[in-house]
Structures are given as structure tokens and as C-alpha cells.
C-alpha atoms as a PDB file:
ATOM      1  CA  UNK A   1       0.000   0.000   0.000  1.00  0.00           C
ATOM      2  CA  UNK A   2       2.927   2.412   0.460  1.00  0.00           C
ATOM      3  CA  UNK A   3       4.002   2.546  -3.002  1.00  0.00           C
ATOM      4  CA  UNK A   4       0.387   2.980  -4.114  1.00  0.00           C
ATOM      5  CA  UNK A   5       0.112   6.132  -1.217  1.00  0.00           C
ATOM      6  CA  UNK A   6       3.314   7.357  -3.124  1.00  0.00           C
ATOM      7  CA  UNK A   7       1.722   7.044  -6.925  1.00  0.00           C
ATOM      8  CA  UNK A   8      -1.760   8.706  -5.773  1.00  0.00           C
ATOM      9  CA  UNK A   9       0.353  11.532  -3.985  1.00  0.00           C
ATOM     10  CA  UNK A  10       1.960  11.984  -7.288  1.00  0.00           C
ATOM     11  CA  UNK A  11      -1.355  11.542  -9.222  1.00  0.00           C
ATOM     12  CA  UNK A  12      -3.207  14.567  -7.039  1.00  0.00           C
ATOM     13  CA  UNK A  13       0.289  16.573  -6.624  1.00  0.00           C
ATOM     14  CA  UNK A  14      -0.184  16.564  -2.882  1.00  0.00           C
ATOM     15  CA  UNK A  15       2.557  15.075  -0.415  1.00  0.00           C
ATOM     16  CA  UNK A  16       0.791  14.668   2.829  1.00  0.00           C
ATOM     17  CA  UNK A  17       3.258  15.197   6.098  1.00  0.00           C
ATOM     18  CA  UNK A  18       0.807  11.989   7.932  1.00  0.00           C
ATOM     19  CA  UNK A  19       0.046   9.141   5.384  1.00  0.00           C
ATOM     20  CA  UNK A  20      -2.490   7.636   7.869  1.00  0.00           C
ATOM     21  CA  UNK A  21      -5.025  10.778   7.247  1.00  0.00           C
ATOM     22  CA  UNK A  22      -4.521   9.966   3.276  1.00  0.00           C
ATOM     23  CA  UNK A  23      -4.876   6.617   3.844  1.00  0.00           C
ATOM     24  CA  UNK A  24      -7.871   6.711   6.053  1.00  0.00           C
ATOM     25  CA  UNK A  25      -9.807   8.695   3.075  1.00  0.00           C
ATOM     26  CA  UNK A  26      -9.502   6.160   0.755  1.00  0.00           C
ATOM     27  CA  UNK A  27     -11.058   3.800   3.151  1.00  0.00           C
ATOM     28  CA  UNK A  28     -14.109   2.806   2.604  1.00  0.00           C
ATOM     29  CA  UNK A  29     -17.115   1.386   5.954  1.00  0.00           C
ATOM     30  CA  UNK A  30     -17.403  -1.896   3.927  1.00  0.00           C
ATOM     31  CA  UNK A  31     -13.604  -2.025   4.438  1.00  0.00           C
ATOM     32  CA  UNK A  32     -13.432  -0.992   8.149  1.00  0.00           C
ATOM     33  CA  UNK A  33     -16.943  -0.375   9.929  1.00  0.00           C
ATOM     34  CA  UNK A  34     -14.841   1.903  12.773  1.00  0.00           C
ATOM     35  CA  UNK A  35     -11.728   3.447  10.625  1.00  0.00           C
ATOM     36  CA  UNK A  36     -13.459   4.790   7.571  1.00  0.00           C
ATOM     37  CA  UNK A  37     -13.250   7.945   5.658  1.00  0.00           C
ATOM     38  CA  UNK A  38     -16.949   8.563   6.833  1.00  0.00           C
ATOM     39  CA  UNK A  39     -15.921  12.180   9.735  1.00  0.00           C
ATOM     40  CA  UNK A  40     -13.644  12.787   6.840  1.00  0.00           C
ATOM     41  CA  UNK A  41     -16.247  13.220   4.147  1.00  0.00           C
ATOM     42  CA  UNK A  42     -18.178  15.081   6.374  1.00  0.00           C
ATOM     43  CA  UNK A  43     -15.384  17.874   7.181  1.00  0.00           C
ATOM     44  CA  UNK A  44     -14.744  17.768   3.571  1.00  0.00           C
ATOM     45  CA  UNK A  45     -17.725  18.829   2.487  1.00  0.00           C
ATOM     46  CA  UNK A  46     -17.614  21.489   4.830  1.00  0.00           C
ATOM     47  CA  UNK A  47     -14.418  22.709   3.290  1.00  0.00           C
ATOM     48  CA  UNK A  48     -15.258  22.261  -0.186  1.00  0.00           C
ATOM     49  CA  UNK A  49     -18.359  24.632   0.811  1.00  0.00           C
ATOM     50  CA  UNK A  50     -16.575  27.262   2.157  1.00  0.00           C
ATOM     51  CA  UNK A  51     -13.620  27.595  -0.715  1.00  0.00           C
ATOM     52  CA  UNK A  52     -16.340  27.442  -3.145  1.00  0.00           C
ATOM     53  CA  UNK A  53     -18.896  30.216  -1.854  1.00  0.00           C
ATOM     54  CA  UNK A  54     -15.846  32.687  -1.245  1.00  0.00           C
ATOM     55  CA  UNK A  55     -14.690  31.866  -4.814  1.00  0.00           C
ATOM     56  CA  UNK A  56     -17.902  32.607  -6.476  1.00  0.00           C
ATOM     57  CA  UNK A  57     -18.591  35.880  -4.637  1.00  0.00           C
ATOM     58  CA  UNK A  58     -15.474  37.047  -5.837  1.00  0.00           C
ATOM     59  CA  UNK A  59     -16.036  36.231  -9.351  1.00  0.00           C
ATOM     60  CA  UNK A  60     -19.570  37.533  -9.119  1.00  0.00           C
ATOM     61  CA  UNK A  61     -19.808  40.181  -6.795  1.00  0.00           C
ATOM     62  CA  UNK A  62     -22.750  41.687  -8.874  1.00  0.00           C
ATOM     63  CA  UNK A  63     -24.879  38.562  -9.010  1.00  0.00           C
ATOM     64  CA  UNK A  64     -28.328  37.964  -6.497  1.00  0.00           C
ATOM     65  CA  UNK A  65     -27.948  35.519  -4.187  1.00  0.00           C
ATOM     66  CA  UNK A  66     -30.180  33.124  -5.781  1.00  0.00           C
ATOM     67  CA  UNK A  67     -28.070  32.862  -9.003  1.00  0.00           C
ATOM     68  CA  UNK A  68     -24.726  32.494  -6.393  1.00  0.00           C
ATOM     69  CA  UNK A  69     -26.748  29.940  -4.316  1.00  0.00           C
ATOM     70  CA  UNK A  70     -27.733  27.747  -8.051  1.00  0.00           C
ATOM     71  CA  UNK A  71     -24.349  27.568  -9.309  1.00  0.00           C
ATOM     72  CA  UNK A  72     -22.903  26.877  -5.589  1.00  0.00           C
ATOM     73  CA  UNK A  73     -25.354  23.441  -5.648  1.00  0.00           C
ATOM     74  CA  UNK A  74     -24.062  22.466  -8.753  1.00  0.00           C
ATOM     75  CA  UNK A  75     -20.014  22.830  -7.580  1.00  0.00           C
ATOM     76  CA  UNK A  76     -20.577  20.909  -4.298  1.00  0.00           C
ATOM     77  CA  UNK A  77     -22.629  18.187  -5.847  1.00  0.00           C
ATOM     78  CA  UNK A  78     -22.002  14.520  -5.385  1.00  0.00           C
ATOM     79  CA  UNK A  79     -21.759  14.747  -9.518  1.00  0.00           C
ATOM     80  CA  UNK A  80     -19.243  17.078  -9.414  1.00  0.00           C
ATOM     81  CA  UNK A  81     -17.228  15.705  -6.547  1.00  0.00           C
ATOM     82  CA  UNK A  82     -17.580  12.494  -8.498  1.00  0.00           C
ATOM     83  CA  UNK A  83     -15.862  13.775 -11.376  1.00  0.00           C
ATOM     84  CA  UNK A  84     -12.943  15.451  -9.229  1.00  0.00           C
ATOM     85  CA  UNK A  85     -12.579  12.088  -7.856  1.00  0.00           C
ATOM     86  CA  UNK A  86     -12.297  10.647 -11.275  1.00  0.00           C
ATOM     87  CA  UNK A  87      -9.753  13.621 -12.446  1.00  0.00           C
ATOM     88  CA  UNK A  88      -7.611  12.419 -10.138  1.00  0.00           C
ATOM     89  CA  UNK A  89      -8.011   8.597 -10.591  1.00  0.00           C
ATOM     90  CA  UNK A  90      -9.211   8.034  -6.451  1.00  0.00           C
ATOM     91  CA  UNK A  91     -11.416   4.913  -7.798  1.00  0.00           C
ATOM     92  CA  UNK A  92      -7.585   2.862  -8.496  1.00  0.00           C
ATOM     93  CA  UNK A  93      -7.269   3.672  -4.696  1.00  0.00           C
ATOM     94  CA  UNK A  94     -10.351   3.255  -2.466  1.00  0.00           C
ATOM     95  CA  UNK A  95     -10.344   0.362  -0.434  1.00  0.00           C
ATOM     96  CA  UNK A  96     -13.364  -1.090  -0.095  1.00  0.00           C
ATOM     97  CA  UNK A  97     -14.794  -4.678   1.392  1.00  0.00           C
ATOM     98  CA  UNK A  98     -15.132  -7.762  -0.679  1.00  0.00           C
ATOM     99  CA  UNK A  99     -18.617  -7.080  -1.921  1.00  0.00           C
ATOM    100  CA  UNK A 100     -17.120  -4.373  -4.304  1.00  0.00           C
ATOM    101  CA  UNK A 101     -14.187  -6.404  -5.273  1.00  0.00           C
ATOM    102  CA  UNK A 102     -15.638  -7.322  -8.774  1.00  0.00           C
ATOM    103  CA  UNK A 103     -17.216  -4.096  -9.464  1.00  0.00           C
ATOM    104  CA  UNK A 104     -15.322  -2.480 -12.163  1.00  0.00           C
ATOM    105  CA  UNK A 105     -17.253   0.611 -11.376  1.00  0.00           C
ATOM    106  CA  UNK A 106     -17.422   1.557  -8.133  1.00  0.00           C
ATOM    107  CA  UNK A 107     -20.579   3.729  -7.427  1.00  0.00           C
ATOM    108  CA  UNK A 108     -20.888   7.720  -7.626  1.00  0.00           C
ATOM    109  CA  UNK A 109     -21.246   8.515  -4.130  1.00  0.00           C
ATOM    110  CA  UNK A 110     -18.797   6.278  -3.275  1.00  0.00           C
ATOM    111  CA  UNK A 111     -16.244   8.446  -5.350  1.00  0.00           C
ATOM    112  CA  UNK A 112     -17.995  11.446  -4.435  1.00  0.00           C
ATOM    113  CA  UNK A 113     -17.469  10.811  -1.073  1.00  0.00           C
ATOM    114  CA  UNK A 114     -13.893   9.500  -0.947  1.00  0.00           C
ATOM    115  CA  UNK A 115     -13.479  12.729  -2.878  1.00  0.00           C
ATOM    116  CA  UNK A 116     -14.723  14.747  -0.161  1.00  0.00           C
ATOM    117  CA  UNK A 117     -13.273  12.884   2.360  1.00  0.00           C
ATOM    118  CA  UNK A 118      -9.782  13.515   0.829  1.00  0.00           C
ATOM    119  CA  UNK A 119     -10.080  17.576   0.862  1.00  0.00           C
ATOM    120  CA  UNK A 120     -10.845  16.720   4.846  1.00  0.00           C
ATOM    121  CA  UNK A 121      -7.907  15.028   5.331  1.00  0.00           C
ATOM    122  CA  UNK A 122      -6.028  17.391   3.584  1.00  0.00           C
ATOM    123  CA  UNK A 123      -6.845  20.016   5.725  1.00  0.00           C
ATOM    124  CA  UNK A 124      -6.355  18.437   8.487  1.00  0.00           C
ATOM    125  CA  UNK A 125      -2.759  17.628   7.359  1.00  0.00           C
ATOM    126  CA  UNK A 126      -1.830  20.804   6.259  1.00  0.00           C
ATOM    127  CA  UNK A 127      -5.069  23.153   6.883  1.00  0.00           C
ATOM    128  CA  UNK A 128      -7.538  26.150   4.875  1.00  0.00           C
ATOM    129  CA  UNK A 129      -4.622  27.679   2.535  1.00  0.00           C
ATOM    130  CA  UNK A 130      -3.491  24.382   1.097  1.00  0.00           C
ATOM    131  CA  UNK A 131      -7.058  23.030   1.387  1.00  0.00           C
ATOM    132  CA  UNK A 132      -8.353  25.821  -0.739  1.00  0.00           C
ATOM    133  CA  UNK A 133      -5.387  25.786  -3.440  1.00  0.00           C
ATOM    134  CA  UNK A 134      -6.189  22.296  -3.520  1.00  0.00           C
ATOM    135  CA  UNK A 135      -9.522  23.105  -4.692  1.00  0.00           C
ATOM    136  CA  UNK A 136      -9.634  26.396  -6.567  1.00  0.00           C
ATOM    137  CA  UNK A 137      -7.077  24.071  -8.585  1.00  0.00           C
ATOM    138  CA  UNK A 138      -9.205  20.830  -9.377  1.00  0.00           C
ATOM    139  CA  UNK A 139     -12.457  22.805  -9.571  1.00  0.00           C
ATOM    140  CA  UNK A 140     -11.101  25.139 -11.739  1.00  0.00           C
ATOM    141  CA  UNK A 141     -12.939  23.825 -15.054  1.00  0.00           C
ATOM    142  CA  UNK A 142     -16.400  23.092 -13.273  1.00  0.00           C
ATOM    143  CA  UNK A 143     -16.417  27.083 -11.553  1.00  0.00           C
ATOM    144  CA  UNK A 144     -15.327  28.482 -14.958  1.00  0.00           C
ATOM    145  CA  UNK A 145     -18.651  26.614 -16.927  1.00  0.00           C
ATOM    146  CA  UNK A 146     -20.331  28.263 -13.608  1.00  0.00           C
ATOM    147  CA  UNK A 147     -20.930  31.639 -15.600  1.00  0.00           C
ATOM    148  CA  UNK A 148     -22.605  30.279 -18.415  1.00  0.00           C
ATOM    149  CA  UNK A 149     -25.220  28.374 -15.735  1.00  0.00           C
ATOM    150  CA  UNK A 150     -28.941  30.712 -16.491  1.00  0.00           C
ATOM    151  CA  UNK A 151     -31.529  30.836 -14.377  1.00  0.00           C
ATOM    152  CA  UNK A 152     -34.859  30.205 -15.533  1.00  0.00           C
ATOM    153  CA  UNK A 153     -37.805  32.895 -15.843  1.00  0.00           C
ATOM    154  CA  UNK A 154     -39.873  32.045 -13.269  1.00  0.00           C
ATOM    155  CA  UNK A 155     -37.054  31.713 -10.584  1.00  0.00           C
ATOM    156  CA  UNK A 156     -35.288  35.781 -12.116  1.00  0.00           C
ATOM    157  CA  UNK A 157     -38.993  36.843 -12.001  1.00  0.00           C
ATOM    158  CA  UNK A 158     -39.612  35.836  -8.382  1.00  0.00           C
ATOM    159  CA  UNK A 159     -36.120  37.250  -7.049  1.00  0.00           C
ATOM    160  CA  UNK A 160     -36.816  40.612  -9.158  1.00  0.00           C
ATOM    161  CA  UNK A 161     -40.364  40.640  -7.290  1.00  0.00           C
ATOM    162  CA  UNK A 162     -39.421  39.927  -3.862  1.00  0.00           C
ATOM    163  CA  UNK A 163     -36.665  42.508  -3.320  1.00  0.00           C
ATOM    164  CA  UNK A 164     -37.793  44.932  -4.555  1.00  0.00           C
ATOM    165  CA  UNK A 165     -41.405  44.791  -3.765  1.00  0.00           C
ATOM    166  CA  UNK A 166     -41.242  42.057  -0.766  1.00  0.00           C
ATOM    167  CA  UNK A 167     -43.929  40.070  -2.942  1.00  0.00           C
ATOM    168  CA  UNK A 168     -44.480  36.501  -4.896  1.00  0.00           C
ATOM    169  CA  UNK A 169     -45.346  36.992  -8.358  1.00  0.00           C
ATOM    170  CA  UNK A 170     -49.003  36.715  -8.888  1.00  0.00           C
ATOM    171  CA  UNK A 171     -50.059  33.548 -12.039  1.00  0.00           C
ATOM    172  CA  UNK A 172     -53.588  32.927 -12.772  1.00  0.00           C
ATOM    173  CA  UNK A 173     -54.633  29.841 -14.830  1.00  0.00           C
ATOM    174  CA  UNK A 174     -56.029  32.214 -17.991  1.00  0.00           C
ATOM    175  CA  UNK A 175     -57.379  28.939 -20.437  1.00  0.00           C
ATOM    176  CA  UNK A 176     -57.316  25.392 -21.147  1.00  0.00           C
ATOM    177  CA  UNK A 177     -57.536  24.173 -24.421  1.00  0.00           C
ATOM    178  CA  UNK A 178     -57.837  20.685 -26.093  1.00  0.00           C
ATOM    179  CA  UNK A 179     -57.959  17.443 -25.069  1.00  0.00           C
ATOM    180  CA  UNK A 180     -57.173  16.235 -21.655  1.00  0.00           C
ATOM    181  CA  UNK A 181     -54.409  14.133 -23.133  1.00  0.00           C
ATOM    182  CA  UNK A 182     -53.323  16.717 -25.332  1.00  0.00           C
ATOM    183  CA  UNK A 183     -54.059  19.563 -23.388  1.00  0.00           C
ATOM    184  CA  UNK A 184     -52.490  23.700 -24.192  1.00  0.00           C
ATOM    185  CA  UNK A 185     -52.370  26.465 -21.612  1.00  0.00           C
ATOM    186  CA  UNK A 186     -52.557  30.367 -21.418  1.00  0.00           C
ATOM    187  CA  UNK A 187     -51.404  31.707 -18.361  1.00  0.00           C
ATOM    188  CA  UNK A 188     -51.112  35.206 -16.928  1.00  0.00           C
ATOM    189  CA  UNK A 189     -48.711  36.471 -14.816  1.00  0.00           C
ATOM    190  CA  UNK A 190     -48.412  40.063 -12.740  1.00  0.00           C
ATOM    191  CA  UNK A 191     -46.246  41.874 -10.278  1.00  0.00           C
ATOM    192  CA  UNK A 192     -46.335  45.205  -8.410  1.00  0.00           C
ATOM    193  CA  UNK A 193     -47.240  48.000 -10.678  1.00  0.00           C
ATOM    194  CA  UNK A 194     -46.920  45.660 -13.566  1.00  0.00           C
ATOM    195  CA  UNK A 195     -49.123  44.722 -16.370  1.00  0.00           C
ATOM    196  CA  UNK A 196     -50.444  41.433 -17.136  1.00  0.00           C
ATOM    197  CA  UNK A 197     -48.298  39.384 -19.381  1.00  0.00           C
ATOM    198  CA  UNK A 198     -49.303  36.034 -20.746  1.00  0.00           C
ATOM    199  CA  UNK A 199     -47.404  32.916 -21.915  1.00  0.00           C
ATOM    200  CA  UNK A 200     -48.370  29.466 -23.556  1.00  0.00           C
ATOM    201  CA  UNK A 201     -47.410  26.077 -23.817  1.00  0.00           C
ATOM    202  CA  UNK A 202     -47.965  22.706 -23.592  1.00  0.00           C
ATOM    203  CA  UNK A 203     -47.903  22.478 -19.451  1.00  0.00           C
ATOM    204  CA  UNK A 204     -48.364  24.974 -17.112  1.00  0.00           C
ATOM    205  CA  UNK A 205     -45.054  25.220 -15.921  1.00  0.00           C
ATOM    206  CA  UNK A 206     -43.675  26.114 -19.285  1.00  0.00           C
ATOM    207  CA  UNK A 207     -46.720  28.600 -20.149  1.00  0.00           C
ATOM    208  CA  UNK A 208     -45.959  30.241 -16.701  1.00  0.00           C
ATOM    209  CA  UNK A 209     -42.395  30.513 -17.627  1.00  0.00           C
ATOM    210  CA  UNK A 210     -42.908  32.237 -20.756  1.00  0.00           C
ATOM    211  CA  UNK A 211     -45.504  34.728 -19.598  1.00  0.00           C
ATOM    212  CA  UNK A 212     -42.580  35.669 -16.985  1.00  0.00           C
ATOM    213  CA  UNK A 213     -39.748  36.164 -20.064  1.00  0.00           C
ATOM    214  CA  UNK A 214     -42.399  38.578 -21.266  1.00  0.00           C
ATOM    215  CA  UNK A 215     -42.438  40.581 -18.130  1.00  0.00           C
ATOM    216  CA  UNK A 216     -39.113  40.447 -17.354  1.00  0.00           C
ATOM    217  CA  UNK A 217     -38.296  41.314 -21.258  1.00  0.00           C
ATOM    218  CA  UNK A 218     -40.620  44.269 -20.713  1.00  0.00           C
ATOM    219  CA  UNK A 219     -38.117  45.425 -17.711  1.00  0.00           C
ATOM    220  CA  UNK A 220     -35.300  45.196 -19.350  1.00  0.00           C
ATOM    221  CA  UNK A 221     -34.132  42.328 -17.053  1.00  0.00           C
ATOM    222  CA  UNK A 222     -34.097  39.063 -18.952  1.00  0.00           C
END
């Protein structure tokens, strides 16, 4: 196991000063049900949360909170940590039990978390600074696809509405045409001194979303 803690310290360009925190990471409950990487995950993901929030408000200071708070879920997610884990080829070294011995794939959360776990035990080892390098450095693709992540009407129309006039937008079911199986929808949709705007489609959800392009479109805002 020594030479492989050498290769994956050379694999994630990281030498940690105490191999037991690295190696307790990449271990697995089904491997040991006492000495996993289980607290490990857990500080991780506190870690990961931290770097990444500061990050994005200081690439997008100008941004409402609820386009901040959509691209932060979509940083910290197991998908993402899954795919960090993969970058840096964790599933050659997770020990797990027997039962995932044949498993050529091991499972998303699995990676996800071992991922996770890995950033705790880094800063453990060698705390926030190197912790955060550690992660501005891996993340670095997945926060620079952040600015092209758009939020949808409905959700720009509701943050528009509520801070500036402390209100939910108002929709009203407007029509209901066709079949039952086949049904299409007009619905309107108003906000403080606003005027009624309204969209169509095929479901509600996407007729309420394009009556709120239209008002937002009429602000200037979408």
C-alpha cells in the first residue's frame, strides 16, 4: 500500500506530512466499519463549501444571491465531486470490502465521497490555505462553466419581485384548451405595478415561464 500512497500523492500533486489521514480517506465502511473515511467526508464537504462560496462571490460580486446559491449546488454536488474524484483517478485507490471487489465501477457517491473525504484530510494535514489551493485548482474547469449556468424565468422573475417589492409573483390559470391528453395552456402572470403578461405552452409550468420572459423582457431584465 505504500508505493500505491506514493503514486496517488503523485497523481493529485499533494505530499501529505501523515500518510495515515490519506490513507484513512480512501477507506471505505465496507472495508473498516470503525476506521473509515466517513468524519472525513463530512469535514470535507464542509471545506469544499466554504472555498467554493468565497470563490464565487469574488467572481460575481454583482450577481443575487439566488443565481450564487444555483451555481454553488451544482459545484458541491455529489456529480461534481464524483468527477474530481475521477480527475484524479481516487477509484484505483479506495479500499473497499469484498462485496465491491468485482465491481469495475465503483458507485458515484462512493467516489464522491472519498473525494470529499480527501479535501478533509487534507486540511487536516496541512489546513484552509493548502485546502483551498487544492480546490480552486481541481475545480477550476467546473467554476469556470459556472458563468454560463442561467436561471430560468420564473425563478429571475420571483427574485426581481421579492426585493424589490417584498412580494411573490401573482399567475392565474387564464385557459385550457384541447384534449385532456393533449391539453395547451394560457397563463397570466403580474407583479407590483406591472401589467399582465401572458405565456403558452404545452404544461403549465412552461406557459408560466414564458408569460414571466415577457415581463421580465418588458423590464429590461431578462
Amino acid at each position: 500500500m505504500k508505493n500505491n500512497l506514493k503514486k496517488l500523492q503523485k497523481d493529485i500533486n499533494f505530499i501529505f506530512k501523515n500518510k495515515e489521514l490519506l490513507l484513512q480517506s480512501l477507506t471505505h465502511k465496507s472495508f473498516n466499519e470503525k476506521d473509515n473515511n466517513e468524519k472525513l467526508e463530512f469535514l470535507g464537504d464542509r471545506v469544499i463549501g466554504l472555498v467554493i462560496s468565497k470563490k464565487l462571490l469574488e467572481l460575481y460580486p454583482e450577481e443575487s444571491e439566488g443565481v450564487i446559491d444555483k451555481k454553488f449546488s451544482n459545484l458541491v454536488d455529489k456529480k461534481t465531486c464524483k468527477k474530481v474524484a475521477n480527475q484524479l483517478n481516487l477509484q484505483k485507490y479506495i479500499r473497499t470490502g469484498k462485496s465491491f471487489k468485482n465491481i469495475i465501477n465503483i458507485g458515484d457517491k462512493i467516489l464522491g465521497d472519498c473525494c470529499e473525504a480527501l479535501i478533509g484530510a487534507i486540511y487536516l494535514d496541512q489546513g484552509f490555505e493548502s485546502s483551498e489551493k487544492f480546490i480552486i485548482k481541481n475545480w477550476d474547469n467546473f467554476i469556470k462553466k459556472s458563468n454560463v449556468l442561467k436561471i430560468d424565468p420564473k425563478t429571475r422573475l420571483q427574485e426581481h419581485s421579492l426585493k424589490k417589492y417584498k412580494k411573490l409573483p401573482s399567475y392565474r390559470m387564464s385557459k385550457q384548451i384541447g384534449p385532456n391528453h393533449n391539453p395547451f395552456f394560457k397563463v397570466q402572470v403580474q407583479i407590483s405595478n406591472s401589467k399582465k403578461f401572458f405565456g403558452y405552452g404545452k404544461s403549465k409550468k412552461i406557459a408560466q415561464k414564458d408569460a414571466a420572459l415577457k415581463l421580465l423582457q418588458s423590464l429590461n431584465l431578462n
